[in-house]
C-alpha atoms as a PDB file:
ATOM      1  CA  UNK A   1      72.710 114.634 107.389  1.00  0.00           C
ATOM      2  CA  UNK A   2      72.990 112.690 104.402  1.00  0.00           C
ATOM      3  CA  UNK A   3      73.984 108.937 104.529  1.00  0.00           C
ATOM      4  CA  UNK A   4      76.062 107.644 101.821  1.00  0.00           C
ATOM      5  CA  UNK A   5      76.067 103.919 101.619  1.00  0.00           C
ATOM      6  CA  UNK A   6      78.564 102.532  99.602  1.00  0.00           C
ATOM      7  CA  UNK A   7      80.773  99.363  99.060  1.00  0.00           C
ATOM      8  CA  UNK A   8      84.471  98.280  99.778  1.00  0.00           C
ATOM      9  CA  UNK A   9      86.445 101.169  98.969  1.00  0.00           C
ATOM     10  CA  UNK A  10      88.542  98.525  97.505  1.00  0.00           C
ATOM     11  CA  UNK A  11      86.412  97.073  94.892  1.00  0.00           C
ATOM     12  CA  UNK A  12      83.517  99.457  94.214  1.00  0.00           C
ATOM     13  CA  UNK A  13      84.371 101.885  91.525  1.00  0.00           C
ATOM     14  CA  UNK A  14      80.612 103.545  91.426  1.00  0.00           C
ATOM     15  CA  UNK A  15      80.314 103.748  95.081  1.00  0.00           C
ATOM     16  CA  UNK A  16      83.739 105.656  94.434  1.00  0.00           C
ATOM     17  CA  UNK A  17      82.088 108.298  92.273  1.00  0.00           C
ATOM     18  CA  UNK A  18      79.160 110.095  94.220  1.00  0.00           C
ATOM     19  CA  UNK A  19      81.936 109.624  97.233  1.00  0.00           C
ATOM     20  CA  UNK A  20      84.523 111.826  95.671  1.00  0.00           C
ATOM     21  CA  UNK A  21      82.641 114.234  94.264  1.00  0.00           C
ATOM     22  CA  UNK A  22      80.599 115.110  97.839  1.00  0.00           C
ATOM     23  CA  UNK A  23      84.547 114.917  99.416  1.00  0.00           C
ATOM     24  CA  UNK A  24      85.981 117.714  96.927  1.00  0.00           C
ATOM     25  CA  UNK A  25      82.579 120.351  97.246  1.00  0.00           C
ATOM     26  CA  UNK A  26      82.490 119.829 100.761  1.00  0.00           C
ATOM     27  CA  UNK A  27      79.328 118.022 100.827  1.00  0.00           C
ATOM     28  CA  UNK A  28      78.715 116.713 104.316  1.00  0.00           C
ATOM     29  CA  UNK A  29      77.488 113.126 104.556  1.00  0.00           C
ATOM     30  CA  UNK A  30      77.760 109.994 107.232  1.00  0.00           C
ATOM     31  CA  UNK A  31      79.569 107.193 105.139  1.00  0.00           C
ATOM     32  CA  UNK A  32      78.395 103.448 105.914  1.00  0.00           C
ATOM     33  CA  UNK A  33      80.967 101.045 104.105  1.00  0.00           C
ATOM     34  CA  UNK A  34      79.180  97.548 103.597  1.00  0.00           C
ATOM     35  CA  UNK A  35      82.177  94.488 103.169  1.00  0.00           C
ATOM     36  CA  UNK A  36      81.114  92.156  99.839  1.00  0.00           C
ATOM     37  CA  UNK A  37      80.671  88.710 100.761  1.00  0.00           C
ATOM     38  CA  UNK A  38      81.974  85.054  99.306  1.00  0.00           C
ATOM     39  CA  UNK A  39      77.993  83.878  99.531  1.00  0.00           C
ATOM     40  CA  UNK A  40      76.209  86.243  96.776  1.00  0.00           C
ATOM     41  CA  UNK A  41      72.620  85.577  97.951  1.00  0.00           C
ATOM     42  CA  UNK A  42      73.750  86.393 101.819  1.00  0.00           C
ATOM     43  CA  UNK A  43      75.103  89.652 100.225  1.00  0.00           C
ATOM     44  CA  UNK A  44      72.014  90.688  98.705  1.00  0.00           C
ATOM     45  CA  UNK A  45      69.667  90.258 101.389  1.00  0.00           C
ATOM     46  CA  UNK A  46      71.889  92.088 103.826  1.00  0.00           C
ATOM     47  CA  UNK A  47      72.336  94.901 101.684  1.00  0.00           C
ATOM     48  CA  UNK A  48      68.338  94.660 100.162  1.00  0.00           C
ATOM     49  CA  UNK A  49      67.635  96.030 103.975  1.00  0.00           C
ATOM     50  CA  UNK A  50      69.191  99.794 102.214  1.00  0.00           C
ATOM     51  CA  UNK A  51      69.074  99.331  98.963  1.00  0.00           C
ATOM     52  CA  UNK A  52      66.025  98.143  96.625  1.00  0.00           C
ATOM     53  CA  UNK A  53      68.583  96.931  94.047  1.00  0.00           C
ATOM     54  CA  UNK A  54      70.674  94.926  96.479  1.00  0.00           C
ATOM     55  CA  UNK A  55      73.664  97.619  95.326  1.00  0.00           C
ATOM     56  CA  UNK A  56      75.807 100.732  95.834  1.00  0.00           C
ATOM     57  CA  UNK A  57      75.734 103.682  96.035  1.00  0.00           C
ATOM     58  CA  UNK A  58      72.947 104.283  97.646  1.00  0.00           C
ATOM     59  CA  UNK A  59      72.245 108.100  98.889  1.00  0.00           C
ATOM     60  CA  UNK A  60      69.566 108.232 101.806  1.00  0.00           C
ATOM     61  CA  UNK A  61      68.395 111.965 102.748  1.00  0.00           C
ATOM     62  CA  UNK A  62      65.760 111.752 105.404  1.00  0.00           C
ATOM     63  CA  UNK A  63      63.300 109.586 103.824  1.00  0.00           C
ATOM     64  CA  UNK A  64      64.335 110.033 100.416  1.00  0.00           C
ATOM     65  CA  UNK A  65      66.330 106.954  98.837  1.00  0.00           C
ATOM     66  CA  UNK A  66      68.316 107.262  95.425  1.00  0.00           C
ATOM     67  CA  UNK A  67      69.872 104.977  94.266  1.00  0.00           C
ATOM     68  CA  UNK A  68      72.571 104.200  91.227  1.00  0.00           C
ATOM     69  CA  UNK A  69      75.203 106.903  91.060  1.00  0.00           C
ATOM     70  CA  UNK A  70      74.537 108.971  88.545  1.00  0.00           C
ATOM     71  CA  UNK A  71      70.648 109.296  90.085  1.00  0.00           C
ATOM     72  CA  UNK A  72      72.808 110.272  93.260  1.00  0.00           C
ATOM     73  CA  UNK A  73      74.644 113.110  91.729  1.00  0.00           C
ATOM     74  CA  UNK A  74      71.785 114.849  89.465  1.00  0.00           C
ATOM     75  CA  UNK A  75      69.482 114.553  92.732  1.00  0.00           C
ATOM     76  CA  UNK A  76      72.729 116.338  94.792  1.00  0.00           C
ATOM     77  CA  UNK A  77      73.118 118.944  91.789  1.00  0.00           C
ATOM     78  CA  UNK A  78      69.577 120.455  92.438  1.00  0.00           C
ATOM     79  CA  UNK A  79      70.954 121.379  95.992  1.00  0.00           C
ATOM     80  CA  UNK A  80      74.755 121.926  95.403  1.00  0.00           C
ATOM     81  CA  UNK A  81      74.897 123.119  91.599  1.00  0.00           C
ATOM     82  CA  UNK A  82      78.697 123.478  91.434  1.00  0.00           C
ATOM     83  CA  UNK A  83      78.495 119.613  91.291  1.00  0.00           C
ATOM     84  CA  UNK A  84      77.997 120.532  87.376  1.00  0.00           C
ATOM     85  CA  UNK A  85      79.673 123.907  85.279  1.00  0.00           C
ATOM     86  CA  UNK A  86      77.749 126.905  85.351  1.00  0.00           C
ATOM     87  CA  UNK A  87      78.546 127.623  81.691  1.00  0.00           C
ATOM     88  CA  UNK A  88      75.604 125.493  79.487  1.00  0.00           C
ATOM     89  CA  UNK A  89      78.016 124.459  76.855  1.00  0.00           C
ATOM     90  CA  UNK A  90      80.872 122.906  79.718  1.00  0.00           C
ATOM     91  CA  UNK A  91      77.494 121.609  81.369  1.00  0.00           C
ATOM     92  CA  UNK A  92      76.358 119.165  78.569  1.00  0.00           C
ATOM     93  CA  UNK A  93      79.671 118.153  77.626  1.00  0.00           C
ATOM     94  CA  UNK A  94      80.055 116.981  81.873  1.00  0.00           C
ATOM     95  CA  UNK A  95      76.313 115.534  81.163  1.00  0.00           C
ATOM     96  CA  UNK A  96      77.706 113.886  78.173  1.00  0.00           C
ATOM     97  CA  UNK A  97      80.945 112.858  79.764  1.00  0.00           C
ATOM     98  CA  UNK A  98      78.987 111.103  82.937  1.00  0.00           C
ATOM     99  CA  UNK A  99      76.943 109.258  81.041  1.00  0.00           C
ATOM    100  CA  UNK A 100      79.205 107.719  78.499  1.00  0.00           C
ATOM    101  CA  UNK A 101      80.889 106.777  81.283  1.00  0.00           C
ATOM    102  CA  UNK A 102      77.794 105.228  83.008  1.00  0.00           C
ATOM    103  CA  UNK A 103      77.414 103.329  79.940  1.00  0.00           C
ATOM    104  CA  UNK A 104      79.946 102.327  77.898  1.00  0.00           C
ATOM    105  CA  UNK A 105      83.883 101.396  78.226  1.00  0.00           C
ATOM    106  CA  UNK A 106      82.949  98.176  79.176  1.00  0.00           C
ATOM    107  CA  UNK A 107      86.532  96.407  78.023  1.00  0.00           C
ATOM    108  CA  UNK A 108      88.203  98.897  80.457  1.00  0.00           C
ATOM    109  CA  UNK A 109      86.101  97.465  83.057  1.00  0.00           C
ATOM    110  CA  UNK A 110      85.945  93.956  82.168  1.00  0.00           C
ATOM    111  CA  UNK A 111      89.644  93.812  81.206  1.00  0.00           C
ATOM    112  CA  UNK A 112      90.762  96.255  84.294  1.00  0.00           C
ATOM    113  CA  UNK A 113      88.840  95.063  87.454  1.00  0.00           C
ATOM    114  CA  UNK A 114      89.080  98.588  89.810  1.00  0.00           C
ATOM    115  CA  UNK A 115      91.971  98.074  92.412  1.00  0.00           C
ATOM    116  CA  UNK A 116      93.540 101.284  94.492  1.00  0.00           C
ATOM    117  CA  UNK A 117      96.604  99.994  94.037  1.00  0.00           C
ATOM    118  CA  UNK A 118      98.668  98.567  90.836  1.00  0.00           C
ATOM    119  CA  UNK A 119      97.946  94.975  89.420  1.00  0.00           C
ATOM    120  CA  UNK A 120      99.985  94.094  86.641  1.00  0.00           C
ATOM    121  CA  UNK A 121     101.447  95.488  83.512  1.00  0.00           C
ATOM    122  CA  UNK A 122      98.932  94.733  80.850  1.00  0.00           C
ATOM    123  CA  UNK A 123      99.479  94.399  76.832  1.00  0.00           C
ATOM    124  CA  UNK A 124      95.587  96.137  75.727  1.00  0.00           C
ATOM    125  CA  UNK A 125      93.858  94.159  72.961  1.00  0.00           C
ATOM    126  CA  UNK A 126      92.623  95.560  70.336  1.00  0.00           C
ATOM    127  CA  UNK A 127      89.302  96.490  71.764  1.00  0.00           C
ATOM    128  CA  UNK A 128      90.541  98.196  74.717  1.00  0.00           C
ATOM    129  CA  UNK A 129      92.714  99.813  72.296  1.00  0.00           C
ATOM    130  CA  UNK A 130      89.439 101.444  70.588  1.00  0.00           C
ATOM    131  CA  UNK A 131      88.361 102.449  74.267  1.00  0.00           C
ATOM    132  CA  UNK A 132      91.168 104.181  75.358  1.00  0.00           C
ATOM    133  CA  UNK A 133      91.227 106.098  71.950  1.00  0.00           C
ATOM    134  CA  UNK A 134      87.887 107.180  72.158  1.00  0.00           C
ATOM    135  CA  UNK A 135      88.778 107.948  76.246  1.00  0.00           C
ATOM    136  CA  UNK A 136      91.356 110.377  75.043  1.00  0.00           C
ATOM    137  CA  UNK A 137      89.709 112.021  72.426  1.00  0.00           C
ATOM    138  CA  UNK A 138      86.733 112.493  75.055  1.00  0.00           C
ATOM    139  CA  UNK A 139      89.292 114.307  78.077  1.00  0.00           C
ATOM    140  CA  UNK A 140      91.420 116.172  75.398  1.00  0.00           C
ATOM    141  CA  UNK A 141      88.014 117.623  73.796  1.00  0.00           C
ATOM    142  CA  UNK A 142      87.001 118.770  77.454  1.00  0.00           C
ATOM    143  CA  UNK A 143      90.520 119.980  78.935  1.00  0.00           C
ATOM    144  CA  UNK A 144      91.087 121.852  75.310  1.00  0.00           C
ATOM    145  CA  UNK A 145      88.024 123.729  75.119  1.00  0.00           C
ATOM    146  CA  UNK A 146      87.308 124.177  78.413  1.00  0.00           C
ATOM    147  CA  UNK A 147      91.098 124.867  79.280  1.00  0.00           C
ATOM    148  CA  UNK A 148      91.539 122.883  82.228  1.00  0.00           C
ATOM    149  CA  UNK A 149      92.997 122.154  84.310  1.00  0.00           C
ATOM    150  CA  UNK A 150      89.830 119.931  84.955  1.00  0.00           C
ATOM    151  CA  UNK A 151      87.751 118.448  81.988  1.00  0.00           C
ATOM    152  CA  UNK A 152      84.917 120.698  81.931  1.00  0.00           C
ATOM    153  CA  UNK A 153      87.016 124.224  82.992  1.00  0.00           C
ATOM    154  CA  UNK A 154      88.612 125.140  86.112  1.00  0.00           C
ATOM    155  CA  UNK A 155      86.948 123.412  89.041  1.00  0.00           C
ATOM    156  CA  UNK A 156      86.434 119.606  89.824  1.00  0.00           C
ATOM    157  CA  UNK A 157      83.455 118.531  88.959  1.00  0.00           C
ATOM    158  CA  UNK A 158      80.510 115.893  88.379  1.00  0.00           C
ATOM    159  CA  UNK A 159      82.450 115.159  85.557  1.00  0.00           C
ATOM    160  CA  UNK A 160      86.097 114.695  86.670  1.00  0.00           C
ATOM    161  CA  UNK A 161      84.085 112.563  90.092  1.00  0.00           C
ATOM    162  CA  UNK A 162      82.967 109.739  87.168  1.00  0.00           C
ATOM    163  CA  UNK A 163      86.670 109.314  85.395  1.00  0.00           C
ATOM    164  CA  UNK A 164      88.314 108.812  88.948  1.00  0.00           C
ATOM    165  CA  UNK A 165      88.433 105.119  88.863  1.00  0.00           C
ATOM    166  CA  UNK A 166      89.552 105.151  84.854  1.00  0.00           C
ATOM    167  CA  UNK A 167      92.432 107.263  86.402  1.00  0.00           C
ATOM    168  CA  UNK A 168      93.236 104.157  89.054  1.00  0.00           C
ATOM    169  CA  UNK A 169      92.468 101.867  86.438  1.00  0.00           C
ATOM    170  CA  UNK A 170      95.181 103.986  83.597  1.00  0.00           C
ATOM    171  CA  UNK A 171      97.529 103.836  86.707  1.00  0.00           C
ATOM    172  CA  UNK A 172      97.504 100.522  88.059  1.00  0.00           C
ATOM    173  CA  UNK A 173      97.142  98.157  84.534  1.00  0.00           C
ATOM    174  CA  UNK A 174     100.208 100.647  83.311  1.00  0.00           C
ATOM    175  CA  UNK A 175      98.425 102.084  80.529  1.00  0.00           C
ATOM    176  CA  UNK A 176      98.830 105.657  81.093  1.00  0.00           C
ATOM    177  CA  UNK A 177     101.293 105.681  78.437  1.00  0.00           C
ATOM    178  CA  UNK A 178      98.833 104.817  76.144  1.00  0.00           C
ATOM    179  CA  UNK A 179      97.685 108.545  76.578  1.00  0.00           C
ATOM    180  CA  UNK A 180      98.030 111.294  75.101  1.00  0.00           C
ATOM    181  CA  UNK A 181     100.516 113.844  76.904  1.00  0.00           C
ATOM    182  CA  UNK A 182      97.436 116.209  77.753  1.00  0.00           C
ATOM    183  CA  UNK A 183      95.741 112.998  79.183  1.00  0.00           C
ATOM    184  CA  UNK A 184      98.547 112.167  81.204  1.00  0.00           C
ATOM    185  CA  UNK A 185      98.667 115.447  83.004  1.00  0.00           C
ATOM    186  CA  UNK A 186      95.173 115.255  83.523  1.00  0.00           C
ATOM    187  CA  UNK A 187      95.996 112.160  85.388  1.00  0.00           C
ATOM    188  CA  UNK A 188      98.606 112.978  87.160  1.00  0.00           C
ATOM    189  CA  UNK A 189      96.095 116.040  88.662  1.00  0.00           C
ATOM    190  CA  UNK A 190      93.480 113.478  89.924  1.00  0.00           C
ATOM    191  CA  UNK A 191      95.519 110.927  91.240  1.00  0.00           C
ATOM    192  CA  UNK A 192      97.363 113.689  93.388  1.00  0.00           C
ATOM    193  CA  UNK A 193      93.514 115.141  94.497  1.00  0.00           C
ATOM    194  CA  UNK A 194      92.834 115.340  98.149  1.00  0.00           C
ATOM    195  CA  UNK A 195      89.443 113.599  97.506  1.00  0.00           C
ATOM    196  CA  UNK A 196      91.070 110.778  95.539  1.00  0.00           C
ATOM    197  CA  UNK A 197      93.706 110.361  98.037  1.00  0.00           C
ATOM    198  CA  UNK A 198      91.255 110.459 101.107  1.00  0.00           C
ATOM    199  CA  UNK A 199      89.810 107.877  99.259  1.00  0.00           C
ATOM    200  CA  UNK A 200      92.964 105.914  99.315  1.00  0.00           C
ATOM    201  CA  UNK A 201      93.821 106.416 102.756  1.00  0.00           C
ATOM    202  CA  UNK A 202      96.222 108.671 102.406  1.00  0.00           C
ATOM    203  CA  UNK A 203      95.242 111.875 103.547  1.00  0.00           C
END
């Protein structure tokens, strides 16, 4: 079976990714939650013993190792391909949407550290601004195209698994009315998604 190593379900937003995305397809795996520790350099040795990076998500099947999520979910999309749309055009904009994500909004992450449950109310700057205009332009391009009620068509996918914690995030910094009403349906969906909510604890 595979074994899914991942973080505090807490604190780690990418271990959070691969996790939901495997929990809504059905994807069986063993989950092994590692605790983060006060001492940094204790932290990465322990976790260098399962991961070459000293950090999650880390994806062991049999032998084979992958590690970083988005390696995780193109290596599980050769064997489970509903992990991405079956129609080319809704596939590159979920290959587009994951990786923007993998690599940019970096005010939303500095300014919103992931929690599962709400923070504060926060006044965004004018940077995060820019980020959560270019957020909703990205989600209303995919749930308008692709007509929903997901962002690349009609079933939860690789893409919808990578703006999970920017839902928590919208949710718990009270920014969701920052969104666009489209955007805030679309939130309102994942939030209420048995694979977020297992997540959670609550289902």
């Amino acid at each position: 079976m595979l074994k899914l190593h991942i973080g505090d379900k807490k604190i780690s937003s990418w271990s959070m990714r691969p996790w939901v995305l495997m929990k809504a397809l059905d994807i069986p795996f063993e989950e092994i939650e590692h605790p983060y520790l006060e001492d940094n350099t204790t932290q990465k040795a322990l976790w260098k013993t399962f991961s070459p990076t000293s950090q999650v998500p880390v994806l062991l099947d049999g032998d084979t190792l992958i590690w970083d999520s988005l390696a995780i979910v193109l290596y599980l999309a050769e064997d489970y391909p509903a992990i991405f749309p079956t129609d080319k055009v809704a596939r590159a904009y979920a290959y587009s949407a994951c990786t923007e994500m993998h690599a940019g909004f970096q005010q939303l992450r500095q300014q919103c550290n992931f929690s599962p449950v709400f923070v504060k109310s926060i006044i965004p700057d004018s940077l995060l601004k820019k980020e959560l205009s270019r957020l909703d332009e990205l989600w209303q391009q995919g749930l308008l195209h692709f007509k929903g009620p997901f962002l690349a068509g009609n079933t939860f996918t690789a893409a919808d698994a990578y703006y999970t914690p920017v839902v928590l995030r919208l949710i718990n910094y009270d920014l969701v009315s920052m969104m666009s009403l489209p955007a805030q349906q679309y939130i309102q969906l994942i939030h209420n998604h048995a694979a977020i909510r297992a997540w959670l604890g609550l289902q």
